[in-house]
Every structure is written in structure tokens, then in C-alpha cells.
Protein backbone atom coordinates (compact mmCIF):
# COMPACT_ATOMS: atom_id res chain seq x y z
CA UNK A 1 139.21 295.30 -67.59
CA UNK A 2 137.95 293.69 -70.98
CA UNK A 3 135.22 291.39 -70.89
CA UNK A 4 137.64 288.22 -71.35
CA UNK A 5 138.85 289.12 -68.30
CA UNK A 6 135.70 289.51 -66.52
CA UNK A 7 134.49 286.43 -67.63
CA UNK A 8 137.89 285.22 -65.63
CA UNK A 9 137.35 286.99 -62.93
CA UNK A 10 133.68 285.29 -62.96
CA UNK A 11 134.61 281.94 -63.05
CA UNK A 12 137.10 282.13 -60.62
CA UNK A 13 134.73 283.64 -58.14
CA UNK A 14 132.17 280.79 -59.08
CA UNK A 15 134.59 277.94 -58.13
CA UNK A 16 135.54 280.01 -55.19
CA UNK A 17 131.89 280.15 -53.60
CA UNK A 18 131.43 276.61 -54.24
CA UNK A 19 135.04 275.39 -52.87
CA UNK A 20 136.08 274.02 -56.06
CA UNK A 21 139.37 275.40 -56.81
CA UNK A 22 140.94 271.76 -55.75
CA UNK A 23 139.36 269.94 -58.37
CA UNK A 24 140.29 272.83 -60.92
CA UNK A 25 143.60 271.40 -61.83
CA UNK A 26 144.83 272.16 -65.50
CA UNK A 27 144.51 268.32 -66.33
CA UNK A 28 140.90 268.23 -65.12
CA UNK A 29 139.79 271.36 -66.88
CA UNK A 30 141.74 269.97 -70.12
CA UNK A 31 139.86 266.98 -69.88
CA UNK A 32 136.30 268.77 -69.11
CA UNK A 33 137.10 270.74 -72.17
CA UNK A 34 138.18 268.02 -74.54
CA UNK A 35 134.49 266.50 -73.19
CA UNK A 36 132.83 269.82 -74.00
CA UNK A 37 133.94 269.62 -77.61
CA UNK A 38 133.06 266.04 -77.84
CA UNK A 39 129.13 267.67 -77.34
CA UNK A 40 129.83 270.57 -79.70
CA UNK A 41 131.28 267.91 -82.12
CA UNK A 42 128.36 265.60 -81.57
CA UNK A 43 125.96 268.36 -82.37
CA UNK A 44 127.38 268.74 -85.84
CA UNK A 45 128.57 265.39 -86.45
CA UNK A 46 126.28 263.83 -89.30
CA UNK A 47 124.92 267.16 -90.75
CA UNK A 48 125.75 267.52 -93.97
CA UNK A 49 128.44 271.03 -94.71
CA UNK A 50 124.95 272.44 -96.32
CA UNK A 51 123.08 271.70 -93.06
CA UNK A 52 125.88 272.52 -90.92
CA UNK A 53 126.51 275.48 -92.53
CA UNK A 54 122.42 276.97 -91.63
CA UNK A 55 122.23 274.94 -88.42
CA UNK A 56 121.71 278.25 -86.51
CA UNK A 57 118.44 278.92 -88.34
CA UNK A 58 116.64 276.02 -86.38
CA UNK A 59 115.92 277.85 -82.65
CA UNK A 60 116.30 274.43 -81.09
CA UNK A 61 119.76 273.48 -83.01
CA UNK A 62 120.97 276.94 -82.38
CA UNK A 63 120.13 277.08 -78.75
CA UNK A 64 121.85 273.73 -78.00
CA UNK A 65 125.03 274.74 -80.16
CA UNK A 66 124.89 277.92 -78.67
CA UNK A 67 125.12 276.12 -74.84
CA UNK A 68 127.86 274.20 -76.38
CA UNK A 69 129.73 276.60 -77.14
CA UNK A 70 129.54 278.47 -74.13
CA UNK A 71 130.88 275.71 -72.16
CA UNK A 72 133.86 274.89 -74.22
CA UNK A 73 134.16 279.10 -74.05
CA UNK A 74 134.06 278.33 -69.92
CA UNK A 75 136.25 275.67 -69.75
CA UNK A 76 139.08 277.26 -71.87
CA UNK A 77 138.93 280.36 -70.29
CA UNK A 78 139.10 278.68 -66.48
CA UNK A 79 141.92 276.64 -67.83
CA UNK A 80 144.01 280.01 -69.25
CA UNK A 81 143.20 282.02 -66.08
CA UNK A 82 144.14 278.65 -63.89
CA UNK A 83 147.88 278.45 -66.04
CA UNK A 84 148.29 282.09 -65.86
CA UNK A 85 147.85 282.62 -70.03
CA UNK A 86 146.57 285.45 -71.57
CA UNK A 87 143.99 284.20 -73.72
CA UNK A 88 143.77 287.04 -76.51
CA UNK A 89 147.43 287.46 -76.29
CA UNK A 90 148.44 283.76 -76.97
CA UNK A 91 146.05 283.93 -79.62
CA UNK A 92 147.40 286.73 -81.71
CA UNK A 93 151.18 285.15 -80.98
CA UNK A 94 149.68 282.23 -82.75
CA UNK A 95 148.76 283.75 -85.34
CA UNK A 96 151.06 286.02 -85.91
CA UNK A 97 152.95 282.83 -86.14
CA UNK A 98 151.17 281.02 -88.69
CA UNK A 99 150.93 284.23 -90.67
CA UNK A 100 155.09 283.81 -90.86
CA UNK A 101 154.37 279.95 -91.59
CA UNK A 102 151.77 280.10 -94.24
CA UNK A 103 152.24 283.51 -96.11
CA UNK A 104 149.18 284.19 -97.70
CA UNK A 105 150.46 284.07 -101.48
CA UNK A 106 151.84 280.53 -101.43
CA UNK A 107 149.01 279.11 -99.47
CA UNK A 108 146.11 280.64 -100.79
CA UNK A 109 143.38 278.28 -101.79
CA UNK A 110 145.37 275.83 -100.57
CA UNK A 111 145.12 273.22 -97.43
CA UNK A 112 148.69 271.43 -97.01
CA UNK A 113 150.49 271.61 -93.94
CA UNK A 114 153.57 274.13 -93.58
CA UNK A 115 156.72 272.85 -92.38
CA UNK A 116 157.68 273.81 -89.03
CA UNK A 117 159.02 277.41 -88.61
CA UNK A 118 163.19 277.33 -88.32
């Protein structure tokens, strides 16, 4: 069992105890993860890319990113295990994927948008 999985298994068991599995529909846990990054989001939101770049070095700014973080972490990974996808394997689909759509010598350095894949 990898740790991602775990982590699943986790989660599920703490909705489980608390009877929660009813309001642990894929559109709530969307929409409690959309909120979650709204807070990550928030945390970074005026820094400058110098200050965001070294937030982690202040203990207080790191400890509330890294609580941020964590939740949108939990809500993505109840939502996957809720819908049945394999997180890690979705991911490398994707970007195996984008490495097809944005091959690395005609997009290096670059940030346009690929067309879509035919």
C-alpha cells in the first residue's frame, strides 16, 4: 500500500467514524477544495514573487501555508478516492499528455498555450 493510499484509506475511515460519508458527495468536496485554495491563494496573494518565493523561512508564514496545503492535499485526495481515480496515475497520464502537447524543444522558455492534442 503506498502512502497516497493510506492517506485514502485514512480519510475514508475519518468520515466513516463521524457518519459523514452523505455529505461527501464529489460536488461538495469540489467545492470544499476550490475553498481550500481560496486560503492557500489568500496566503500568497499580495506577496511580492521575491517574498513569495522565501515565504517558508518565516515559522509563522510557513506553518499556516503548510496547514493550507494539507487541506487542499485532504480534500483532493477524499474527492479521487470518493470518484474512484487513481491519484498518481491520473497524474502521470496528464503529463504524459502534455509532454506529447508541449515537446520540450518548441516550448522551452516559452509560456503560450498548445493547441489541443488531435
Amino acid at each position: 500500500m503506498t502512502e497516497l493510499e493510506e492517506l485514502a484509506g485514512k480519510l475514508r475511515r475519518f468520515a466513516e467514524v463521524r457518519d459523514w460519508e452523505r455529505f461527501h458527495t464529489p460536488k461538495n468536496l469540489a467545492m470544499a477544495l476550490a475553498g481550500e485554495v481560496g486560503e492557500l491563494l489568500a496566503e500568497l496573494q499580495w506577496l511580492t514573487p521575491e517574498e513569495a518565493a522565501s515565504v517558508m523561512d518565516d515559522p509563522e508564514a510557513a506553518e499556516r501555508l503548510r496547514s493550507e496545503v494539507a487541506d487542499v492535499m485532504i480534500y483532493l485526495t477524499r474527492l479521487a478516492d470518493v470518484l474512484g481515480i487513481d491519484l498518481v496515475e491520473a497524474a502521470c497520464a496528464k503529463l504524459d499528455q502534455s509532454d506529447r502537447r508541449y515537446d520540450a524543444e518548441t516550448y522551452r522558455g516559452s509560456a503560450r498555450k498548445a493547441p489541443p492534442l488531435a
